[in-house]
Protein backbone atom coordinates (compact mmCIF):
# COMPACT_ATOMS: atom_id res chain seq x y z
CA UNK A 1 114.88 203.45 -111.37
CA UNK A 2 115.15 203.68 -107.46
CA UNK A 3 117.13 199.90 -108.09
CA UNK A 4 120.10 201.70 -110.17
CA UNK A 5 120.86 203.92 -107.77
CA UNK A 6 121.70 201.54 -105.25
CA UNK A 7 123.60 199.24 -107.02
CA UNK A 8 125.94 202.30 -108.85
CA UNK A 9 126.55 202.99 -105.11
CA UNK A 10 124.87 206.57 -105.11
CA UNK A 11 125.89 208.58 -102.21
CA UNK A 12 122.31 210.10 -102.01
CA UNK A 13 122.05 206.72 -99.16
CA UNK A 14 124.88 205.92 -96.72
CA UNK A 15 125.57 203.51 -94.50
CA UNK A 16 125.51 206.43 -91.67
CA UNK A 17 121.63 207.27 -92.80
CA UNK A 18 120.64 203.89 -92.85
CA UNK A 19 121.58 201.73 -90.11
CA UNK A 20 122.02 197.45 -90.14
CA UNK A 21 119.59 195.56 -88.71
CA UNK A 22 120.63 195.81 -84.72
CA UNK A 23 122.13 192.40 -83.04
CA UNK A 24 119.55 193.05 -80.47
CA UNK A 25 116.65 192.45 -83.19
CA UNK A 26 115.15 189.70 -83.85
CA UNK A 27 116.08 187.73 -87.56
CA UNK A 28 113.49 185.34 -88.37
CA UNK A 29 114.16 182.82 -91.52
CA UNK A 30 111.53 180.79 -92.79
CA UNK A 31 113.04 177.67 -94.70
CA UNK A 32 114.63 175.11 -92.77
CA UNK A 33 116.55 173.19 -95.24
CA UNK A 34 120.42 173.25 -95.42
CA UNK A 35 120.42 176.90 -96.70
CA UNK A 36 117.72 178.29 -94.09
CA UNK A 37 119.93 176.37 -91.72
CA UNK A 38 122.72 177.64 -92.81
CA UNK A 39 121.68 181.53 -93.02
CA UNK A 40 120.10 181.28 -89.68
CA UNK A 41 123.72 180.05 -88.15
CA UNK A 42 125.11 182.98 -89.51
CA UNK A 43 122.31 185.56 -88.03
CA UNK A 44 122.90 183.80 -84.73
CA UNK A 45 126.41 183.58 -84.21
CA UNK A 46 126.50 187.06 -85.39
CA UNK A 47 124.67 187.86 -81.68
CA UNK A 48 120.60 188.26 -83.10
CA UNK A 49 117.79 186.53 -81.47
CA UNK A 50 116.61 184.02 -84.54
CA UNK A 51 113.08 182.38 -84.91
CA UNK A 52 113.08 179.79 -87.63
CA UNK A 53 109.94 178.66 -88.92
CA UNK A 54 108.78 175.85 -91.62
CA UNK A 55 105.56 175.55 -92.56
CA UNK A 56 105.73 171.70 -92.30
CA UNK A 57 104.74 170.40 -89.08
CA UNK A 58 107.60 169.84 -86.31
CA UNK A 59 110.81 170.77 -88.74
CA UNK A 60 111.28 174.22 -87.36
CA UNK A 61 111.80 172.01 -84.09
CA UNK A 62 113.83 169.49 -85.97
CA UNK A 63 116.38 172.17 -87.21
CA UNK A 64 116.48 173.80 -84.08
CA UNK A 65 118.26 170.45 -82.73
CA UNK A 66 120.22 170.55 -85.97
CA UNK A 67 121.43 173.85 -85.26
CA UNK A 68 122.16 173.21 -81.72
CA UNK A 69 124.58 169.96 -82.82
CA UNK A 70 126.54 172.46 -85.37
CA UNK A 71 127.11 175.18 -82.82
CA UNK A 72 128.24 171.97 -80.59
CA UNK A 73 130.74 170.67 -83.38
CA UNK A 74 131.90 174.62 -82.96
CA UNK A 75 132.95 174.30 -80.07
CA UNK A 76 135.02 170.70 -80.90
CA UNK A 77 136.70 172.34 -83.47
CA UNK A 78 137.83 175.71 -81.39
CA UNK A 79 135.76 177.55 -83.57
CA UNK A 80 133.20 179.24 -80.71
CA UNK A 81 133.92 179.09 -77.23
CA UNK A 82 131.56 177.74 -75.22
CA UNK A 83 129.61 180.77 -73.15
CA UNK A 84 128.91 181.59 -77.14
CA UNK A 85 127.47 178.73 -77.58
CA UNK A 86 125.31 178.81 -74.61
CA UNK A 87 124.43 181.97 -75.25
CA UNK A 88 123.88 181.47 -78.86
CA UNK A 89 121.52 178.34 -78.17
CA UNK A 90 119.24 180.66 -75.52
CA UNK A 91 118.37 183.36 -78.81
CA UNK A 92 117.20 180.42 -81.41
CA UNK A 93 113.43 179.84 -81.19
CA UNK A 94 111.26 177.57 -83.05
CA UNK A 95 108.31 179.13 -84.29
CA UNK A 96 105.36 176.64 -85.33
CA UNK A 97 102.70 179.67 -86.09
CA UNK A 98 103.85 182.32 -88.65
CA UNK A 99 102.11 184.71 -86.22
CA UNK A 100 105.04 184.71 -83.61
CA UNK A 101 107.57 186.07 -86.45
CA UNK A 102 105.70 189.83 -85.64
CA UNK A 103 108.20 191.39 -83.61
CA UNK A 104 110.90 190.59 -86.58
CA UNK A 105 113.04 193.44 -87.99
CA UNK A 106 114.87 190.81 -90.60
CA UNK A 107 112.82 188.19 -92.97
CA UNK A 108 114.43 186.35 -94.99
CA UNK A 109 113.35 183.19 -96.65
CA UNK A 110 114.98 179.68 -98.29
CA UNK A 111 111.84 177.98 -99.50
CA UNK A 112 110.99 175.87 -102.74
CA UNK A 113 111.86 178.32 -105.71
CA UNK A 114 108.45 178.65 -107.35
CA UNK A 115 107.12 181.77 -107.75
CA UNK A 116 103.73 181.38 -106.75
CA UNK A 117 104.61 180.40 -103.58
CA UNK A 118 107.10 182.41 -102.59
CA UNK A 119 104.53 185.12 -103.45
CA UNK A 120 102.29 183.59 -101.18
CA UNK A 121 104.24 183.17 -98.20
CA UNK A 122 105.35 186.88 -98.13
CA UNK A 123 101.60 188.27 -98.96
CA UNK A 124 100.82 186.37 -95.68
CA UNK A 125 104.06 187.49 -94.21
CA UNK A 126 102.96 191.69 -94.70
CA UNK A 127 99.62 191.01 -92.88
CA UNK A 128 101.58 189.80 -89.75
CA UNK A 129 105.22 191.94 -89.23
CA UNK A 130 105.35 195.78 -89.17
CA UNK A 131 105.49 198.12 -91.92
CA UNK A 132 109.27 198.77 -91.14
CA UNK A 133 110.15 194.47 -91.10
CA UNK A 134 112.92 193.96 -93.94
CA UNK A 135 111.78 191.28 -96.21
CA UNK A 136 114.03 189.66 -98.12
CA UNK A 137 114.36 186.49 -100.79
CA UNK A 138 117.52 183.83 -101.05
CA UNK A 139 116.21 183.19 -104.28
CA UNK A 140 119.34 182.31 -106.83
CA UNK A 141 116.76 182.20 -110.23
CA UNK A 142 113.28 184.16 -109.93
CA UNK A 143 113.01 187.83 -110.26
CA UNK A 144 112.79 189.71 -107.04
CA UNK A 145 110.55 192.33 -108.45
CA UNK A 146 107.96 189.59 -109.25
CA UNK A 147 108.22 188.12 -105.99
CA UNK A 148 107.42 191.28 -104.23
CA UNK A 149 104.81 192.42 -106.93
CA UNK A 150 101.85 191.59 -104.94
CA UNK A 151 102.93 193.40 -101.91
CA UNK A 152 101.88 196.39 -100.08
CA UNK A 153 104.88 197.78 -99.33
CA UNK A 154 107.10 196.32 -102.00
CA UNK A 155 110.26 198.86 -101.10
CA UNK A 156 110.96 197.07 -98.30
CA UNK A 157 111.53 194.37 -100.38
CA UNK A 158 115.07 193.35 -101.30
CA UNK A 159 116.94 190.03 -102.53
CA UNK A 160 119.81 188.61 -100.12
CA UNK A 161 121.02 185.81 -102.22
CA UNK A 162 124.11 183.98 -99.87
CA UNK A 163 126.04 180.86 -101.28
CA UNK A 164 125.93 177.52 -100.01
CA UNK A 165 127.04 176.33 -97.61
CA UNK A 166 126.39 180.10 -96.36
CA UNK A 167 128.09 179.65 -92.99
CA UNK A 168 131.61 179.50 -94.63
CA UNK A 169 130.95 181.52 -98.16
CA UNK A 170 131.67 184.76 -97.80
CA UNK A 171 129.62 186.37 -100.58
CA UNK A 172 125.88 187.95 -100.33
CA UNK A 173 123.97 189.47 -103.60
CA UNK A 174 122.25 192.20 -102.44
CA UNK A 175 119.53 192.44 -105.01
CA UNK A 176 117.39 195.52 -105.83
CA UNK A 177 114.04 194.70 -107.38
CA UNK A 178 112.40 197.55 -109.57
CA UNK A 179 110.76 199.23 -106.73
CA UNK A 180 112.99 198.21 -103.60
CA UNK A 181 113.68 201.28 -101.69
CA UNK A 182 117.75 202.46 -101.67
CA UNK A 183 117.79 203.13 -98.06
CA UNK A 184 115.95 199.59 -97.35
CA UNK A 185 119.09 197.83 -100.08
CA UNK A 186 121.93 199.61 -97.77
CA UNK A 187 120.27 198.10 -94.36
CA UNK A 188 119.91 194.88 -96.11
CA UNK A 189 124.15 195.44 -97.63
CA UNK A 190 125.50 196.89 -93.53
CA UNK A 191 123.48 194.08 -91.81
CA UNK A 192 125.12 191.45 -93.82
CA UNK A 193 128.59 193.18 -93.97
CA UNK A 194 128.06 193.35 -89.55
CA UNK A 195 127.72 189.97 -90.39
CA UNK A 196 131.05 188.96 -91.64
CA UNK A 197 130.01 188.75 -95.25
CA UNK A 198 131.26 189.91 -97.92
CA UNK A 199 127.88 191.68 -99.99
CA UNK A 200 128.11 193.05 -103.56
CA UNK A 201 124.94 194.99 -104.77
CA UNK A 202 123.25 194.30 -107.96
CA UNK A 203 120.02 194.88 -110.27
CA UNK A 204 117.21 192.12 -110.36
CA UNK A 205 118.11 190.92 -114.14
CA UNK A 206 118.11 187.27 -114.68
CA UNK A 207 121.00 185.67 -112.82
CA UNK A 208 122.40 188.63 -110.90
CA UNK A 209 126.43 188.79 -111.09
CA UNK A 210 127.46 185.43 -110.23
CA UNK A 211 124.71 182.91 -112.08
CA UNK A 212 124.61 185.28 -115.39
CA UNK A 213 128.57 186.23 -115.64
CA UNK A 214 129.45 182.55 -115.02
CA UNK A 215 127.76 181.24 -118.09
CA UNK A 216 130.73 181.14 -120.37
CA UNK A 217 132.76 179.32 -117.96
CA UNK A 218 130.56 176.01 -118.20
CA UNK A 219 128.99 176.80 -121.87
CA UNK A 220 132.59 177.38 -123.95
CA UNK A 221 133.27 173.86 -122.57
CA UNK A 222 130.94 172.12 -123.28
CA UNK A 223 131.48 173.87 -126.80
CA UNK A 224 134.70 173.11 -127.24
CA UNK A 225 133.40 169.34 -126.10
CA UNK A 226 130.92 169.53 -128.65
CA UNK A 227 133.47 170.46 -131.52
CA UNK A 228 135.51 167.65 -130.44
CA UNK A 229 138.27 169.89 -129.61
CA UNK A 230 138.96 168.10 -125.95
CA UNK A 231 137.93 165.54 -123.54
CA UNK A 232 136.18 166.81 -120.33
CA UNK A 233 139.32 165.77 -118.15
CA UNK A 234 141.51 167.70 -120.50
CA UNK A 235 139.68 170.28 -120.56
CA UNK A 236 139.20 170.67 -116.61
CA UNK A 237 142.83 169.88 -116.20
CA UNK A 238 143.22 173.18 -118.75
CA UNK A 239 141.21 175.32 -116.81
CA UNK A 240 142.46 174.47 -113.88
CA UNK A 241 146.39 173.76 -114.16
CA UNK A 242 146.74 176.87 -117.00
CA UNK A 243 143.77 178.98 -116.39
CA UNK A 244 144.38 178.95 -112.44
CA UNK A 245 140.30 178.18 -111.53
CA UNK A 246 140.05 176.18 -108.78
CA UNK A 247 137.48 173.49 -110.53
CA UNK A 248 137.20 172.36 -114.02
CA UNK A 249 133.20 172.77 -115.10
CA UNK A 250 132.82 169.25 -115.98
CA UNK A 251 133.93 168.31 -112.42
CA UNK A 252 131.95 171.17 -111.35
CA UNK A 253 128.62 170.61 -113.14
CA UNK A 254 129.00 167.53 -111.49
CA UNK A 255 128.98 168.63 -108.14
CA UNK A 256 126.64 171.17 -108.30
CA UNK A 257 124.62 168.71 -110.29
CA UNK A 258 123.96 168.60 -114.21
CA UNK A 259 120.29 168.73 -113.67
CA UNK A 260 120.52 171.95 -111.64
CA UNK A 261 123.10 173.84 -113.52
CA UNK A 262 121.49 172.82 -116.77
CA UNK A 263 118.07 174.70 -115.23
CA UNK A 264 120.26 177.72 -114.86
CA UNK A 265 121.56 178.06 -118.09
CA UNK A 266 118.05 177.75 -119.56
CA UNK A 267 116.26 179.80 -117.20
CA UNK A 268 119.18 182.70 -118.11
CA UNK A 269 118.80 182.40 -121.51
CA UNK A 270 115.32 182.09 -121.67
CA UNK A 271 115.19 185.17 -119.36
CA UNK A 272 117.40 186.76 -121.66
CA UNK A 273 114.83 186.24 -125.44
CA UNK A 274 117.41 183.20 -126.70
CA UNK A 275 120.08 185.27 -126.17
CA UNK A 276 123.31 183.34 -128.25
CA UNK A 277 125.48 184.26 -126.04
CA UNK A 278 123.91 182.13 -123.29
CA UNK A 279 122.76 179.35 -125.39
CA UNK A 280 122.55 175.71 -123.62
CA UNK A 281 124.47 173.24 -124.44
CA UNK A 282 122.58 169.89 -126.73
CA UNK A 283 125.29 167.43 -124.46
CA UNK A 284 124.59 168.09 -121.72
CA UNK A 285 120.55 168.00 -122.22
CA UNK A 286 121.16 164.76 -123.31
CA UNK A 287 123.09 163.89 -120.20
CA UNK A 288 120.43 165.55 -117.84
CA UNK A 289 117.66 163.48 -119.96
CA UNK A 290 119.70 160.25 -119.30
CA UNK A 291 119.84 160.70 -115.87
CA UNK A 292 123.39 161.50 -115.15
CA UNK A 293 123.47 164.08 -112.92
CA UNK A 294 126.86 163.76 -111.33
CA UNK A 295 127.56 162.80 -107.71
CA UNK A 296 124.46 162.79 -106.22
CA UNK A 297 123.24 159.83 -109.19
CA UNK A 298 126.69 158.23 -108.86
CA UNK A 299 127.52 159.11 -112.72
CA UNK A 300 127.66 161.95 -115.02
CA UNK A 301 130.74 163.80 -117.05
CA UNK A 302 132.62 161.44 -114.90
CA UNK A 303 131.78 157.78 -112.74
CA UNK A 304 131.52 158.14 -108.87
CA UNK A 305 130.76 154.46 -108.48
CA UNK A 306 132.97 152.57 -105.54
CA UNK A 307 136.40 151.83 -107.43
CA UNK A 308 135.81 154.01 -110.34
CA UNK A 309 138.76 155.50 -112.02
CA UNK A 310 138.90 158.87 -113.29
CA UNK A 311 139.85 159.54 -116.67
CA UNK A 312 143.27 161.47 -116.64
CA UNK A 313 143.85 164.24 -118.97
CA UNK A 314 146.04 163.92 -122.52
CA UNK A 315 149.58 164.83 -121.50
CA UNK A 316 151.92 164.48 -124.58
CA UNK A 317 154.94 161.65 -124.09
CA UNK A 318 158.37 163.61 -123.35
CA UNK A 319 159.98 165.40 -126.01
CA UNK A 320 163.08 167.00 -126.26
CA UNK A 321 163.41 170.54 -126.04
CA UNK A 322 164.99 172.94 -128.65
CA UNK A 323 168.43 174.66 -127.91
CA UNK A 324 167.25 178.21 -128.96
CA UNK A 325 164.03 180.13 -130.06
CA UNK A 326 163.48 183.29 -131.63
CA UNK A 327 161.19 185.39 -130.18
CA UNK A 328 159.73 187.78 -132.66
CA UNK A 329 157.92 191.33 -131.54
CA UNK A 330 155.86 191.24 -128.63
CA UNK A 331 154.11 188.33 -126.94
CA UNK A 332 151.88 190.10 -124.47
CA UNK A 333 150.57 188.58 -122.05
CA UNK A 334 153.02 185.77 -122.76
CA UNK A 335 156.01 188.15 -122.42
CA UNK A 336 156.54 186.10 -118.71
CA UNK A 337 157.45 182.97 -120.70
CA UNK A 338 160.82 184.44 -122.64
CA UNK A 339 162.27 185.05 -118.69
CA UNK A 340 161.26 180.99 -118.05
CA UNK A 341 162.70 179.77 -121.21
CA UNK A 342 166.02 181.60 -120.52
CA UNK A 343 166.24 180.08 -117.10
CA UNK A 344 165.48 177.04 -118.47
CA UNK A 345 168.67 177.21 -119.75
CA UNK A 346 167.16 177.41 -123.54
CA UNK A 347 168.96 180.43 -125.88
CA UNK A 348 166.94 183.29 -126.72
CA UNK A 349 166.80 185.34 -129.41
CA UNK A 350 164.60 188.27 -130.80
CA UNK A 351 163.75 190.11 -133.49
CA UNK A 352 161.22 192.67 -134.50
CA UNK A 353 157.89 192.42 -135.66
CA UNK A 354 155.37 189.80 -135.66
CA UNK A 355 153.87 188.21 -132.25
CA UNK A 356 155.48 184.90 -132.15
CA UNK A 357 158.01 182.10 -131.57
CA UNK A 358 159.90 180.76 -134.28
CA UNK A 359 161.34 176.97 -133.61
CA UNK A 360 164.39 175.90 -135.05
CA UNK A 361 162.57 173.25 -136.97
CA UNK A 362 160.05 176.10 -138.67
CA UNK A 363 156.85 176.33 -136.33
CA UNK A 364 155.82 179.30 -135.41
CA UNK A 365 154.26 179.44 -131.66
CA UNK A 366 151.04 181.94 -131.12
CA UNK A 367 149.11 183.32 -128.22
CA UNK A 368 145.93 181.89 -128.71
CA UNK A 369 144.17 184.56 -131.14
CA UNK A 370 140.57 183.10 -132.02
CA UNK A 371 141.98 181.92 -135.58
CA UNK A 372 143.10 178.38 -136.61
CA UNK A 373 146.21 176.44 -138.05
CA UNK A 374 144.64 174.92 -140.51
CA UNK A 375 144.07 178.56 -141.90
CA UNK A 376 147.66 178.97 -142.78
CA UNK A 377 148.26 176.55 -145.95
CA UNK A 378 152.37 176.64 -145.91
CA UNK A 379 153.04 178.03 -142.29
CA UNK A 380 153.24 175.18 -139.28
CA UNK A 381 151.41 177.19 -137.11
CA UNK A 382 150.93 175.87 -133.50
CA UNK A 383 148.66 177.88 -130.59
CA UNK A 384 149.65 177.76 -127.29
CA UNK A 385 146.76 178.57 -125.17
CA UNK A 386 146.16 181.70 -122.53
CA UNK A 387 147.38 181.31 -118.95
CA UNK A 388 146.53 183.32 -115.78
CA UNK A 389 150.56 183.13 -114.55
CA UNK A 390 152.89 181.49 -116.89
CA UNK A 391 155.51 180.69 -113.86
CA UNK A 392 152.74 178.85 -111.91
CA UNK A 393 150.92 177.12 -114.38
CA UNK A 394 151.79 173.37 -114.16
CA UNK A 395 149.76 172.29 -117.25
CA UNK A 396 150.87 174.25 -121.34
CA UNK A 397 148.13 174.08 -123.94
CA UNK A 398 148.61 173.34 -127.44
CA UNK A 399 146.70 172.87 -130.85
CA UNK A 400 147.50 172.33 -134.08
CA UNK A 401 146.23 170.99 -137.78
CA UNK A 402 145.94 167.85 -138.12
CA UNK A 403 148.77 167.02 -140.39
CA UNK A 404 150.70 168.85 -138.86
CA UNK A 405 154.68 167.95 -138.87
CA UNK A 406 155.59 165.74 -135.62
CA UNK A 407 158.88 166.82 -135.31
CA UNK A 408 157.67 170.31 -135.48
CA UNK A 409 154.32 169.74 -132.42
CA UNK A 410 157.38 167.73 -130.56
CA UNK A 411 159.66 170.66 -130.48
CA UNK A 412 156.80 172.52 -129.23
CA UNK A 413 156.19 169.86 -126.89
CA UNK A 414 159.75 169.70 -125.74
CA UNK A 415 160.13 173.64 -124.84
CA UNK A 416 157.45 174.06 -122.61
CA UNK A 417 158.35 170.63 -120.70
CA UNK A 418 161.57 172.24 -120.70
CA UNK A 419 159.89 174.29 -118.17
CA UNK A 420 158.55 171.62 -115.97
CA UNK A 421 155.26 171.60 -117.30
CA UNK A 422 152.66 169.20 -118.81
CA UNK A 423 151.46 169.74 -122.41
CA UNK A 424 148.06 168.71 -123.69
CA UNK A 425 147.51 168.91 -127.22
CA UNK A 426 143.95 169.31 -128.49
CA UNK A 427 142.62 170.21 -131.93
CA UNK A 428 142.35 173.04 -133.44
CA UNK A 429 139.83 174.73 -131.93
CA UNK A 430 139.74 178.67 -132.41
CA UNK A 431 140.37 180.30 -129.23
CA UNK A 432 141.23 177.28 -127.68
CA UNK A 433 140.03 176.69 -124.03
CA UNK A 434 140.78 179.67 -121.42
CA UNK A 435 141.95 182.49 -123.86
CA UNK A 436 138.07 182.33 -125.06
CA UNK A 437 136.35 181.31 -121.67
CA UNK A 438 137.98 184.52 -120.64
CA UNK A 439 137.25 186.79 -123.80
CA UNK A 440 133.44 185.80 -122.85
CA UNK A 441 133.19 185.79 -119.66
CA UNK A 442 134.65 189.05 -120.04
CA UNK A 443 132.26 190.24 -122.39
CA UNK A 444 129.44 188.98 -120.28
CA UNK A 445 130.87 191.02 -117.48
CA UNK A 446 131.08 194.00 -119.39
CA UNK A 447 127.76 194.15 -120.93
CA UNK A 448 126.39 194.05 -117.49
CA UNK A 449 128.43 196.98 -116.02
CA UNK A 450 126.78 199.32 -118.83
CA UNK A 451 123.74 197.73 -118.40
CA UNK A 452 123.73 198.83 -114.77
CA UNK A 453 123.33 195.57 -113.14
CA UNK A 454 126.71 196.17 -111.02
CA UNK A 455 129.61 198.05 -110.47
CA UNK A 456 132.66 196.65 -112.57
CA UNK A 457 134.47 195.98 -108.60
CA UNK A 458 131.39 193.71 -107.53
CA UNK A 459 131.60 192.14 -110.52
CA UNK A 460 134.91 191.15 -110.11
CA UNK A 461 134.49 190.56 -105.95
CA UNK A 462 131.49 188.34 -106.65
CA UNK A 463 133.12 185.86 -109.31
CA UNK A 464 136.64 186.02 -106.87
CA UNK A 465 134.35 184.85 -103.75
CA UNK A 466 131.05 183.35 -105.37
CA UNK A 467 133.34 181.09 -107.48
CA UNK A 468 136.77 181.23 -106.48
CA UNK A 469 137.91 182.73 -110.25
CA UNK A 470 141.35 183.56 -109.76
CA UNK A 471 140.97 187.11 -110.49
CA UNK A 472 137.29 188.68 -111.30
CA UNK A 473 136.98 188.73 -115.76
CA UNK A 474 137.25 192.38 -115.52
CA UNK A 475 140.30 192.77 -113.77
CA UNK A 476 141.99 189.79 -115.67
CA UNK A 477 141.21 191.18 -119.36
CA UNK A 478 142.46 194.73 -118.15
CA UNK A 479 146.02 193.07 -117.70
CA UNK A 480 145.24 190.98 -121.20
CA UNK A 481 143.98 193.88 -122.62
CA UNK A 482 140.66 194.70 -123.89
CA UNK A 483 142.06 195.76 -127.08
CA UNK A 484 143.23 191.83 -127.37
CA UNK A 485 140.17 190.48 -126.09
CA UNK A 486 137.68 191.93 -128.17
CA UNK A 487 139.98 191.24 -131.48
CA UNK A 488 140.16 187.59 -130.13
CA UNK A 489 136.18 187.65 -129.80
CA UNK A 490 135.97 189.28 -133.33
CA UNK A 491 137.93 186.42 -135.06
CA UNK A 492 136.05 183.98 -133.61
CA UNK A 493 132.71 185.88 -134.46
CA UNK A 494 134.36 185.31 -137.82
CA UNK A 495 134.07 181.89 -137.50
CA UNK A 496 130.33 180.66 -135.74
CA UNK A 497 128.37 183.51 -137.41
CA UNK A 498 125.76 183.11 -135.13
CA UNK A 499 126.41 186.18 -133.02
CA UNK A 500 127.55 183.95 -129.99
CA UNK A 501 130.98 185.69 -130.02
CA UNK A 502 130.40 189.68 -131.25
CA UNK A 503 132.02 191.66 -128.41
CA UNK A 504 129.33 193.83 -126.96
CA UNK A 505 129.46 197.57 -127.00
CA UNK A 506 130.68 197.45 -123.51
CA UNK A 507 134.02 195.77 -124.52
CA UNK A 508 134.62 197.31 -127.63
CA UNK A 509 134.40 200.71 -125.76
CA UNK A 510 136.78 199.61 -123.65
CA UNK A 511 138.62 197.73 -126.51
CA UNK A 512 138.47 201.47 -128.18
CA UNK A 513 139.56 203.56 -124.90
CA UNK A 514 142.83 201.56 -125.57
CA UNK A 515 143.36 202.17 -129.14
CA UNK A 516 144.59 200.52 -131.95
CA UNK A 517 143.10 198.35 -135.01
CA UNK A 518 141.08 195.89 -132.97
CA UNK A 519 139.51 198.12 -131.22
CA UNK A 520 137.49 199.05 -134.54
């Protein structure tokens, strides 16, 4: 498939054989909402003559004044000087007839996302620009291939998929549809990189990196929400202040609306034959159906209404801390937290074997593993929960059984607010919040390197820059471990048998490259 060897980054087609779209060609965009608006700032400030149409009478015009006031706010902010901006201003046309688009090297358009008339609009498109005209799609959901089916000439065809607001996100999917040309998919990749961007190139499958790998950051969530495991502030404040992402999905959905992130879920998944691993979530349906969409309704996870508090997440009262710990055998990617307790001024000792803390009281402390407390009848067993830096973190996750002794959970309690941090304690929930949002969306991430969809370093540049992970899944579990990441994801296929959590042949080979028993 012509697709495949674009995105594996096949040196058959080179950015030397295949130039970028020229800054003396013209870039026409048809779409003039806030993302045609915003891609056609970015073609035009990058030095290309730009023609923006809409089909709808008089708004090319409209967002030709819009465009104008932006460049203007530029120049407030010492952003552009101003013989940029004048110069900028004299390349942006309005076109009202599709017909003055012909001289276009560049298409690209932002319009409703339905199919039909997408498929329309570039079918009408092919009858007016020459055979060489790049056309491309901004679409975030429908298949490429499907929108260029009807055409011509569909290897001209390609996906550029930017991020909103796409003036100031760096990222661009590059997307190869089944019969998009390799040679058309690198001019589409150098124009946008001679743009300032930052493009990754991918295979039309449903989602493309960002929208299909970011699943299991809103869906284990909403799962662990569902089990009663956490409270959406606690579990944002997890993700965030442990896990290092720069939103929490509740907050998130919120923002990017329930309604619309709900769509994408289903659409993946449906895309995807039911697929359990991208299974929707029941609570938030029910939110979408009740009309809580987040910000833009004034209410969903959380109230926006004038004077509205937000809920704060469970922090655990002060508790004092232990004098020494044993540290038994190797905690992995924990190992930072035996240098923080001994500046902490808490006494360390180890011994060999096991992967654990031992508390003076009798609790034993464990790396989240995908396995429960309740599990062990006679052992106080309390999980701590995966963080991406131990020294930074400002918030410590903790479950345990229900009954639980308290002086035991305190002492827990008490040593990691011995290092300044917060505790939450939730319930016990196997794999906890970020160890198993990580385990899956590494998984995800892995399944669709060997699938072909992109290379394992887009992967990881798209999440970084499409949404600001704090390392791409990839790169993270390769410092976890795979070997520990697909025996967390086998434990907790132990427990929901529904196939949700079997690690995928692309992380078990890695799990296997590594060696060792969990790797089997």
């Amino acid at each position: 498939m012509s697709a495949n060897v674009t995105v594996r980054g096949s040196d058959d087609v080179t950015a030397s054989e295949t130039a970028a779209v020229g800054p003396d060609r013209t870039v026409a965009v048809v779409g003039t909402g806030t993302m045609g608006q915003g891609i056609a700032q970015v073609a035009l400030v990058a030095g290309h003559p730009v023609r923006l149409y809409d089909s709808a009478p008089g708004r090319a015009t409209e967002a030709v004044a819009a465009l104008t006031a932006r460049l203007d706010r530029l120049v407030e902010k010492g952003r552009l000087d101003a013989a940029a901006r004048e110069a900028a201003v004299g390349r942006l046309y309005a076109a009202e007839d599709p017909a003055e688009l012909a001289d276009a090297a560049l298409v690209i358009e932002a319009i409703v996302e339905d199919l039909a008339v997408k498929q329309r609009l570039f079918a009408d498109l092919e009858k007016i620009v020459g055979d060489d005209t790049v056309l491309a799609t901004n679409t975030s959901s429908l298949s490429v291939t499907a929108i260029a089916g009807g055409l011509g000439l569909p290897g001209r065809f390609v996906g550029l998929h930017f991020f909103n607001p796409a003036p100031l996100l760096p990222l661009v999917e590059v997307v190869s549809g089944f019969a998009t040309d390799a040679d058309v998919a690198t001019r589409a990749y150098e124009t946008v990189k001679g743009w300032g961007k930052t493009p990754v190139r991918c295979a039309d499958t449903p989602g493309f990196i960002v929208n299909r790998v970011a699943r299991p950051f809103y869906a284990e969530a909403l799962r662990v929400f569902e089990e009663g495991g956490a409270d959406p502030a606690t579990i944002d404040a997890a993700l965030r202040e442990c896990g290092g992402f720069r939103m929490g999905p509740f907050e998130l959905t919120d923002l990017i609306g329930q309604d619309v992130n709900e769509a994408v879920t289903r659409s993946v998944w449906e895309s995807f034959y039911q697929d359990p691993k991208f299974t929707p979530s029941l609570a938030q349906r029910r939110l979408v159906e009740s009309g809580r969409l987040g910000r833009k309704t004034g209410h969903g996870w959380f109230s926006y209404a004038e004077g509205a508090e937000r809920p704060e997440p469970h922090t655990a009262p002060p508790a004092a801390a232990p004098e020494w710990i044993t540290v038994c055998g190797d905690l992995g990617p924990a190992d930072p937290l035996v240098g923080l307790f001994e500046a902490a001024g808490i006494t360390v000792l180890t011994k060999k074997g096991g992967a654990h803390i031992e508390l003076p009281g009798g609790g034993e402390l464990s790396l989240a593993d995908g396995e429960t407390s309740f599990e062990y009848d006679e052992e106080a067993i309390i999980y701590f929960d995966l963080a991406y830096d131990y020294a930074a973190a400002s918030r410590i996750v903790l479950s345990a059984r229900e009954d639980i002794d308290p002086g035991v959970l305190a002492e827990a309690v008490g040593l990691f607010q011995a290092l300044g941090k917060k505790v939450s304690v939730i319930g016990d929930v196997p794999g906890m919040i970020v160890a198993r949002t990580v385990a899956m969306l590494a998984d995800v991430a892995a399944d669709a390197v060997d699938r072909g969809v992109a290379t394992a370093e887009d992967i990881d540049t798209a999440m970084r820059l499409g949404v600001n992970y704090p390392a791409g899944p990839l790169e993270w579990t390769g410092k976890i471990g795979h070997r520990r990441t697909c025996g967390l994801l086998r434990e907790l296929h132990k427990r929901y048998t529904t196939g949700r959590y079997a690690p995928g042949l692309g992380l078990v080979r890695r799990a296997a490259a590594e060696g060792g028993e969990d790797s089997r």
